[in-house]
PDB file of N, CA and C in Angstrom:
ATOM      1  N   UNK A   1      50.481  16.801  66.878  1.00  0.00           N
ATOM      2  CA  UNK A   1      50.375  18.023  66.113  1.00  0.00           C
ATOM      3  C   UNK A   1      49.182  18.871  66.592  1.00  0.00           C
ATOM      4  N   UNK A   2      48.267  18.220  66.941  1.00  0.00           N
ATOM      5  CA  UNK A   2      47.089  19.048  67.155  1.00  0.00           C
ATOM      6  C   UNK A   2      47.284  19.330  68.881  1.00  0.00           C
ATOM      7  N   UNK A   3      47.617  19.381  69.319  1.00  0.00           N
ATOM      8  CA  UNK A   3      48.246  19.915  71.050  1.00  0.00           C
ATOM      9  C   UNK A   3      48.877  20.953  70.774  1.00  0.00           C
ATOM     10  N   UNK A   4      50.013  21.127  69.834  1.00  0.00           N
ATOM     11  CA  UNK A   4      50.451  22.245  69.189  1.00  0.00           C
ATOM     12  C   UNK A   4      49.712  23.624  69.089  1.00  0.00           C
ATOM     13  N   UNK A   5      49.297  23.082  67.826  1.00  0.00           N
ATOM     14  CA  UNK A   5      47.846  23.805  67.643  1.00  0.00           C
ATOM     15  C   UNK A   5      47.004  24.555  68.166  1.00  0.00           C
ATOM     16  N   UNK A   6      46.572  23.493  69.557  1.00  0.00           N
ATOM     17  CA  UNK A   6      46.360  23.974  70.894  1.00  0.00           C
ATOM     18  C   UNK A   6      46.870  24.969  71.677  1.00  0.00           C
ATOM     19  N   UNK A   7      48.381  24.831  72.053  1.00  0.00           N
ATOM     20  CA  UNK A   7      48.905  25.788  72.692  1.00  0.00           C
ATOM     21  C   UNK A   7      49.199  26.954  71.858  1.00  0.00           C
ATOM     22  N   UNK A   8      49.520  27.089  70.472  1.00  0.00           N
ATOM     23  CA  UNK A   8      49.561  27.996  69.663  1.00  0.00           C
ATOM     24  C   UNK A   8      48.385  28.767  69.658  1.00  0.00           C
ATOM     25  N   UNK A   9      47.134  28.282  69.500  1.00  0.00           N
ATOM     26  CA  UNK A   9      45.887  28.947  69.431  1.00  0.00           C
ATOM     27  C   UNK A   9      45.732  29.874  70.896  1.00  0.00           C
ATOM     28  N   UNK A  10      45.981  29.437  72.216  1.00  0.00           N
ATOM     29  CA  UNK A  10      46.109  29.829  73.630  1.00  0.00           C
ATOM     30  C   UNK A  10      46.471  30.955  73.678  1.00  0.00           C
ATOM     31  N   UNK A  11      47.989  30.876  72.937  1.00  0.00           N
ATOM     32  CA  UNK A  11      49.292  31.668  73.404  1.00  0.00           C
ATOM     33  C   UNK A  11      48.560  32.639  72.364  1.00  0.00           C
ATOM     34  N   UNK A  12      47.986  32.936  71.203  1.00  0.00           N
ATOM     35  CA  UNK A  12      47.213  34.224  70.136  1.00  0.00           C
ATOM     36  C   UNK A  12      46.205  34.538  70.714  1.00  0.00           C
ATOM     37  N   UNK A  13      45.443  33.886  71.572  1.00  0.00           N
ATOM     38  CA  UNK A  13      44.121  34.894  72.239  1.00  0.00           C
ATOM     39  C   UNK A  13      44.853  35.602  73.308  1.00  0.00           C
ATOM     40  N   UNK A  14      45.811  35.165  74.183  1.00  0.00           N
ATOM     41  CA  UNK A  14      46.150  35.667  75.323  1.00  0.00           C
ATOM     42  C   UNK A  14      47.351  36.849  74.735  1.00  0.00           C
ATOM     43  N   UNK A  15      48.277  36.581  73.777  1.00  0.00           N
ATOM     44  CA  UNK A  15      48.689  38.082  73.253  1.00  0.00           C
ATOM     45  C   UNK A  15      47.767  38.747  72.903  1.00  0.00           C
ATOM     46  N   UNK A  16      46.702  38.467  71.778  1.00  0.00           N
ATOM     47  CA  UNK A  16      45.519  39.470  71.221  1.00  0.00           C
ATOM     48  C   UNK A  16      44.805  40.313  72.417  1.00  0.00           C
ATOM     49  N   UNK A  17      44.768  39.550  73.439  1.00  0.00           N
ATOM     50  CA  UNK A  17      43.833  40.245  74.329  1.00  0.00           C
ATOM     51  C   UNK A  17      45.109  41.238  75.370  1.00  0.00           C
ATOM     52  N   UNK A  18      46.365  40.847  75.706  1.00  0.00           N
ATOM     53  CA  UNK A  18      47.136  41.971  75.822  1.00  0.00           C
ATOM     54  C   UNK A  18      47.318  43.485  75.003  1.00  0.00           C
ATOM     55  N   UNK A  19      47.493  42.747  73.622  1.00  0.00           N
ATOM     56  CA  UNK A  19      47.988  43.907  73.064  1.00  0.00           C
ATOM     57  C   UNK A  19      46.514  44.822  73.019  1.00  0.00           C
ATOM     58  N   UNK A  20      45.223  44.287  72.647  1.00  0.00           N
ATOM     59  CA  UNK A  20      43.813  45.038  73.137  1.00  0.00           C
ATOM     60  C   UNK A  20      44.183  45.859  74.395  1.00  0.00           C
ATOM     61  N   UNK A  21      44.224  45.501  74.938  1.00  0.00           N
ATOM     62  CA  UNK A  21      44.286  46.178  76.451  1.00  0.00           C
ATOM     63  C   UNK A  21      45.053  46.918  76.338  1.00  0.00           C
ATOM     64  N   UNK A  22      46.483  47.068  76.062  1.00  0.00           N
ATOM     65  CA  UNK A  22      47.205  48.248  75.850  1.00  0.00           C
ATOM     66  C   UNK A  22      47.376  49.452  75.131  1.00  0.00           C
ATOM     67  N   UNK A  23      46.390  48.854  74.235  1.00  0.00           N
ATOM     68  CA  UNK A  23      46.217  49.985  72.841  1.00  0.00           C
ATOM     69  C   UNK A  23      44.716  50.865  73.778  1.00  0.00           C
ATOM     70  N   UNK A  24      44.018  50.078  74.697  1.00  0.00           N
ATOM     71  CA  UNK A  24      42.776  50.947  74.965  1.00  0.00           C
ATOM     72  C   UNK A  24      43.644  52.114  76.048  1.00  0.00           C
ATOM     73  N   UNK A  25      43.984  51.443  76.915  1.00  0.00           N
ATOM     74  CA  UNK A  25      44.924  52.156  77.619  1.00  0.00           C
ATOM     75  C   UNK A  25      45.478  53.210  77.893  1.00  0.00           C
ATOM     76  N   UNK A  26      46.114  52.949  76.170  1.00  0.00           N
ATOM     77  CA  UNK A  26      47.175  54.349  76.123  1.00  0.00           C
ATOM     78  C   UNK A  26      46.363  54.965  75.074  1.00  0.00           C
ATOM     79  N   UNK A  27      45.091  55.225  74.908  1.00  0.00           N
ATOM     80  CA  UNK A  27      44.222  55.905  74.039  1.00  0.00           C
ATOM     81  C   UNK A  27      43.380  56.776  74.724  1.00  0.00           C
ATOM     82  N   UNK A  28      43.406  56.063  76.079  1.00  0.00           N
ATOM     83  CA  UNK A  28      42.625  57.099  77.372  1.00  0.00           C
ATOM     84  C   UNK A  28      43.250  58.393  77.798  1.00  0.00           C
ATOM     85  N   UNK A  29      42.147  59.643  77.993  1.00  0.00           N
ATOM     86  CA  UNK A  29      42.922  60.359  78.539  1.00  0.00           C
ATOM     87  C   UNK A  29      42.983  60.154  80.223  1.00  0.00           C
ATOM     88  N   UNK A  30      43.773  60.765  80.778  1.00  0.00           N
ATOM     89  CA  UNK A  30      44.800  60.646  82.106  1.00  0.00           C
ATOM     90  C   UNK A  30      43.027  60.838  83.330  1.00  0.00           C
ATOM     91  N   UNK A  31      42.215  62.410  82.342  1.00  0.00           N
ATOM     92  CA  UNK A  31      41.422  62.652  83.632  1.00  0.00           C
ATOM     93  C   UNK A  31      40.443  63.517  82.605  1.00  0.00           C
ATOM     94  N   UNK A  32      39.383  62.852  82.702  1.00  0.00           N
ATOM     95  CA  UNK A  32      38.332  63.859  81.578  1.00  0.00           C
ATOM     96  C   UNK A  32      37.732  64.705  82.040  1.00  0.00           C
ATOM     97  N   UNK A  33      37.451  65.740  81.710  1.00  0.00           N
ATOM     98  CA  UNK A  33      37.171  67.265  81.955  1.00  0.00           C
ATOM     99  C   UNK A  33      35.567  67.164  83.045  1.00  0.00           C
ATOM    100  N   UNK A  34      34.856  67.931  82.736  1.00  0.00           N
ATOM    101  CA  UNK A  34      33.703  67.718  82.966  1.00  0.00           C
ATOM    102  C   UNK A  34      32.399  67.121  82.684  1.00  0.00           C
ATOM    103  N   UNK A  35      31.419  66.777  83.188  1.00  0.00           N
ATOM    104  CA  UNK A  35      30.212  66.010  82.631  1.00  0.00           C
ATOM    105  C   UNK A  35      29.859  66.941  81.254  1.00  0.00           C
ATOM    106  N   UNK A  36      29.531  66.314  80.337  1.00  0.00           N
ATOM    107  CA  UNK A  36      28.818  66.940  79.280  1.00  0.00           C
ATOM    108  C   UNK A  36      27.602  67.288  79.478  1.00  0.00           C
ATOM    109  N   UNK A  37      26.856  66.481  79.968  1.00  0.00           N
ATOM    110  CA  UNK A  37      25.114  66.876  80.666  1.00  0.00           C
ATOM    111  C   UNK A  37      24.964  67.521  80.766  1.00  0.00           C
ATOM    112  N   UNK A  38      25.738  68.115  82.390  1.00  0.00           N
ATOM    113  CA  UNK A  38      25.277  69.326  83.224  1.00  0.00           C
ATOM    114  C   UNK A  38      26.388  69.908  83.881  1.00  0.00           C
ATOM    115  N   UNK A  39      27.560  69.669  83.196  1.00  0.00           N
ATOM    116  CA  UNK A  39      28.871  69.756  83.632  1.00  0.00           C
ATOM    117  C   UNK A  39      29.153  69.828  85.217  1.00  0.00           C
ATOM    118  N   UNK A  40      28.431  69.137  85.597  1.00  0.00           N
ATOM    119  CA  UNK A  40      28.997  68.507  87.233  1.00  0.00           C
ATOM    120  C   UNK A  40      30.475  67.922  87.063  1.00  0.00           C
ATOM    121  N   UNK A  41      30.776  67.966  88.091  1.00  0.00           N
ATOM    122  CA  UNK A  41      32.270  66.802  88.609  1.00  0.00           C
ATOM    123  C   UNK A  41      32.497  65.743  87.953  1.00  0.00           C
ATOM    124  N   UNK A  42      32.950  64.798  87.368  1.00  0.00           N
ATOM    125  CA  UNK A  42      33.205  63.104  87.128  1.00  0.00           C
ATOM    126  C   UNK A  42      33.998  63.080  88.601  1.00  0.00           C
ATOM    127  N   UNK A  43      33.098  61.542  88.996  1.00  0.00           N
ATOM    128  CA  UNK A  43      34.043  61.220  90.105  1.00  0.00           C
ATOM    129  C   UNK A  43      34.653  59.078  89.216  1.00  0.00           C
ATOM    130  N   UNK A  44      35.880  59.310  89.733  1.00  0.00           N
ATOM    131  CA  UNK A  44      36.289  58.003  88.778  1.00  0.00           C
ATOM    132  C   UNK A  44      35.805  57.008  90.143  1.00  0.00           C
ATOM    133  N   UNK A  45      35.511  55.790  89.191  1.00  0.00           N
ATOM    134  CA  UNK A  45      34.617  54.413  89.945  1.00  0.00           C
ATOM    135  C   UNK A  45      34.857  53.355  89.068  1.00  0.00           C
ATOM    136  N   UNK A  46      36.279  53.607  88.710  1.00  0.00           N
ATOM    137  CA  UNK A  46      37.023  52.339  88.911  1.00  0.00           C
ATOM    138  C   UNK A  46      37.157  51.696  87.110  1.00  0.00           C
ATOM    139  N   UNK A  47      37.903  50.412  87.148  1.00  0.00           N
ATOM    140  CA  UNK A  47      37.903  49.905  85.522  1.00  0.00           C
ATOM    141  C   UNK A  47      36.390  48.884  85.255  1.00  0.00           C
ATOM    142  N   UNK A  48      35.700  49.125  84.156  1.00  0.00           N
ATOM    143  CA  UNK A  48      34.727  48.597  83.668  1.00  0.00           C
ATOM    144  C   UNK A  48      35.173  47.507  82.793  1.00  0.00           C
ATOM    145  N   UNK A  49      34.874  46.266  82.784  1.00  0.00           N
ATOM    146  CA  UNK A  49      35.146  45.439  81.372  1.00  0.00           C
ATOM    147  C   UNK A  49      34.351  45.344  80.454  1.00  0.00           C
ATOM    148  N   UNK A  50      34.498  45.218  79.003  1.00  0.00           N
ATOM    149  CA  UNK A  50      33.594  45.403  77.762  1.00  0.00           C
ATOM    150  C   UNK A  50      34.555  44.162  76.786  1.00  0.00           C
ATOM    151  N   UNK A  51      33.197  43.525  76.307  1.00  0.00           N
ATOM    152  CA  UNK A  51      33.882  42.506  75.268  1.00  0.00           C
ATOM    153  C   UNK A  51      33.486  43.108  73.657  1.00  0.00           C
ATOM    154  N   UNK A  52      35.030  43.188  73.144  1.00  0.00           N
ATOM    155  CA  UNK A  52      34.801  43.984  72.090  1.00  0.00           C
ATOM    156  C   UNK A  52      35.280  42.475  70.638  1.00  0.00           C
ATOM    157  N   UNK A  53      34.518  42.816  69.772  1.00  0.00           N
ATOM    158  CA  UNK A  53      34.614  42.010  68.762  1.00  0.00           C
ATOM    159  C   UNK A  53      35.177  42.363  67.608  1.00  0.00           C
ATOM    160  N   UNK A  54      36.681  41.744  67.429  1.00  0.00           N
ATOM    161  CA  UNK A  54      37.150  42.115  66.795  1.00  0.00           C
ATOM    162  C   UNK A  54      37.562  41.226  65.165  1.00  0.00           C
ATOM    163  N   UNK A  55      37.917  41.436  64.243  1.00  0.00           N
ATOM    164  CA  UNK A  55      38.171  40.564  62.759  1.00  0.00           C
ATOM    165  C   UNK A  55      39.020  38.840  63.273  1.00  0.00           C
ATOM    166  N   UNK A  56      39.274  38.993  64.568  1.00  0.00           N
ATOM    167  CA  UNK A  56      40.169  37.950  65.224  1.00  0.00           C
ATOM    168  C   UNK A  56      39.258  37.360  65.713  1.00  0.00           C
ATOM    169  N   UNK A  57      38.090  37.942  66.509  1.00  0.00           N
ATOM    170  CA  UNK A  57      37.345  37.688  67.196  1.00  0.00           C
ATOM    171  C   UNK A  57      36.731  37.772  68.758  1.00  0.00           C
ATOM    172  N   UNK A  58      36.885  37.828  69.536  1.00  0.00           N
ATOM    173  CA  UNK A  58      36.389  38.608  70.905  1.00  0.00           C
ATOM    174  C   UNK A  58      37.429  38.734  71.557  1.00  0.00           C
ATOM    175  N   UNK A  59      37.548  39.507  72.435  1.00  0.00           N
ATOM    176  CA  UNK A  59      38.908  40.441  73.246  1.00  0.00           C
ATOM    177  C   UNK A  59      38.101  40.580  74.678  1.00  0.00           C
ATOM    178  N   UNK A  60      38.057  40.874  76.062  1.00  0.00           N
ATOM    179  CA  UNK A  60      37.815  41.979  76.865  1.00  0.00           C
ATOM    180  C   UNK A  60      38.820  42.845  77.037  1.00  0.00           C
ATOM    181  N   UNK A  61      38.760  44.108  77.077  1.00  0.00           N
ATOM    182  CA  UNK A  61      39.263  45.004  77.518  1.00  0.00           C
ATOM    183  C   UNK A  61      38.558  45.361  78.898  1.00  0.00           C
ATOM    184  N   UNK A  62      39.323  46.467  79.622  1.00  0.00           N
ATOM    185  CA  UNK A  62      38.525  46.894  80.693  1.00  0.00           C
ATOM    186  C   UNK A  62      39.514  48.395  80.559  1.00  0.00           C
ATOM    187  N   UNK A  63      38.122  49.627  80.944  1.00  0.00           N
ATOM    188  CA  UNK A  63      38.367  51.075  80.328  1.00  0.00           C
ATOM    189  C   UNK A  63      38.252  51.681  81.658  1.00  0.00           C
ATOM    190  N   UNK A  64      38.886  53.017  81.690  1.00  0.00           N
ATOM    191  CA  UNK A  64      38.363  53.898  83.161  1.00  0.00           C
ATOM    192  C   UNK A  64      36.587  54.482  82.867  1.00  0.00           C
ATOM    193  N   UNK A  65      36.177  54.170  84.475  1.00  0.00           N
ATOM    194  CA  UNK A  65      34.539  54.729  83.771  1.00  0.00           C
ATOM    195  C   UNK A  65      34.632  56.022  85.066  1.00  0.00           C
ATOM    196  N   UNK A  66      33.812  56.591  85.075  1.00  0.00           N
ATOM    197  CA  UNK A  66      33.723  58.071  85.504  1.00  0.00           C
ATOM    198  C   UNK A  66      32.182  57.975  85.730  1.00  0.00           C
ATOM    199  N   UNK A  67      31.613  58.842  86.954  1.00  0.00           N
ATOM    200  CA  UNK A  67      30.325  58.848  87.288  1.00  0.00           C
ATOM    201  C   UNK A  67      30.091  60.444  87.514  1.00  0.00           C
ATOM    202  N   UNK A  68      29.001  60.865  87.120  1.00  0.00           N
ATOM    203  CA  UNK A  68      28.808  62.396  87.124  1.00  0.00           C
ATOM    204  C   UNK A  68      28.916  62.644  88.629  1.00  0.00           C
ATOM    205  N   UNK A  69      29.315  63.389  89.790  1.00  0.00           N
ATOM    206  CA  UNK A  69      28.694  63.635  90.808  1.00  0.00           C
ATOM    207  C   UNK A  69      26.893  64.035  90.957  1.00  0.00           C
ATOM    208  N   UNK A  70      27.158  64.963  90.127  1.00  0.00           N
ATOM    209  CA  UNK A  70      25.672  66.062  90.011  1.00  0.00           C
ATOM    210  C   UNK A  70      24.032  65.207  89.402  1.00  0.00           C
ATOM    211  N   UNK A  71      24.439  64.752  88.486  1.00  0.00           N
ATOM    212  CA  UNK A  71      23.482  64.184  87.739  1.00  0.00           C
ATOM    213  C   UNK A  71      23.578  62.522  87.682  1.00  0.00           C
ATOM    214  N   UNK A  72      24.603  61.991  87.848  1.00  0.00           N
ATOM    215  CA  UNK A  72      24.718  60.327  87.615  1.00  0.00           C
ATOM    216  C   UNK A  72      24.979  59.579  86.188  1.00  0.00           C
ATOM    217  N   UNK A  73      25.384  60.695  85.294  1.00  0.00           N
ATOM    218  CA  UNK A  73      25.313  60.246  84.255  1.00  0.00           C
ATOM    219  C   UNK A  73      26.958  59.288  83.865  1.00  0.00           C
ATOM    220  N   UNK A  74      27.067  58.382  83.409  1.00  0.00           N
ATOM    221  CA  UNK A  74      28.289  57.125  83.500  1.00  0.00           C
ATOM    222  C   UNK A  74      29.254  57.885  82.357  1.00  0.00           C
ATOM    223  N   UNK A  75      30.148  57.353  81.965  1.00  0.00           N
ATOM    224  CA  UNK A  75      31.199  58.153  81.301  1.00  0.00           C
ATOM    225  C   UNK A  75      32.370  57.461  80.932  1.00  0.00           C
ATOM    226  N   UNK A  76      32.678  57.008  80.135  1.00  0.00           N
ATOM    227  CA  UNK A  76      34.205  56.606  79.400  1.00  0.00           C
ATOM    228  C   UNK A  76      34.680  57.429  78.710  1.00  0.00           C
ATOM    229  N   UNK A  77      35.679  58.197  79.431  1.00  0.00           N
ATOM    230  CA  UNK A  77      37.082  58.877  78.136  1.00  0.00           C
ATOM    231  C   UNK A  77      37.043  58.846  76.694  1.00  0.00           C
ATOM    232  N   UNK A  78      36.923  59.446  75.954  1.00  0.00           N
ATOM    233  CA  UNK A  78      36.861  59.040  75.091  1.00  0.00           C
ATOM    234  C   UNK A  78      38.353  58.708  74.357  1.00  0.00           C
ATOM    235  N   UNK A  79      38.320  57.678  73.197  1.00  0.00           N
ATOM    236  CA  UNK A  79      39.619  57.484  72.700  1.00  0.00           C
ATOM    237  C   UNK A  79      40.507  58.801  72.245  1.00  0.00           C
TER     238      UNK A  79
END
């Protein structure tokens, strides 16, 4: 019974942390406008991972991050 348990417990972090990921996903926009700073360029640099804590309990997601050209300032889309 408790192997069960086991694989049951497995198989709920590894959906939880799918369905996380898909909900961040499709909450992103496609291509964010300009730097807020100094409104330079965003140049995109790729997916970042972040461990988010949730009532279930920890998830990673990984988000698009964006780098100012002009100034350097870092940047995630907002939801």
């Amino acid at each position: 019974m408790s192997e069960m348990e086991d694989l049951v417990g497995e198989f709920e972090v590894e959906v939880r942390q799918a369905m996380m990921q898909e909900l961040v996903a499709e909450g992103q926009q496609t291509t964010p406008g300009v730097c807020e700073s100094c409104g330079g360029k965003l140049r995109y640099k790729g997916k970042k991972p972040k461990q988010v804590v949730t009532l279930r309990g920890e998830v990673k997601v990984e988000r698009d991050y964006y780098q100012c050209a002009t100034c350097g300032t870092g940047y995630f889309p907002p939801r």
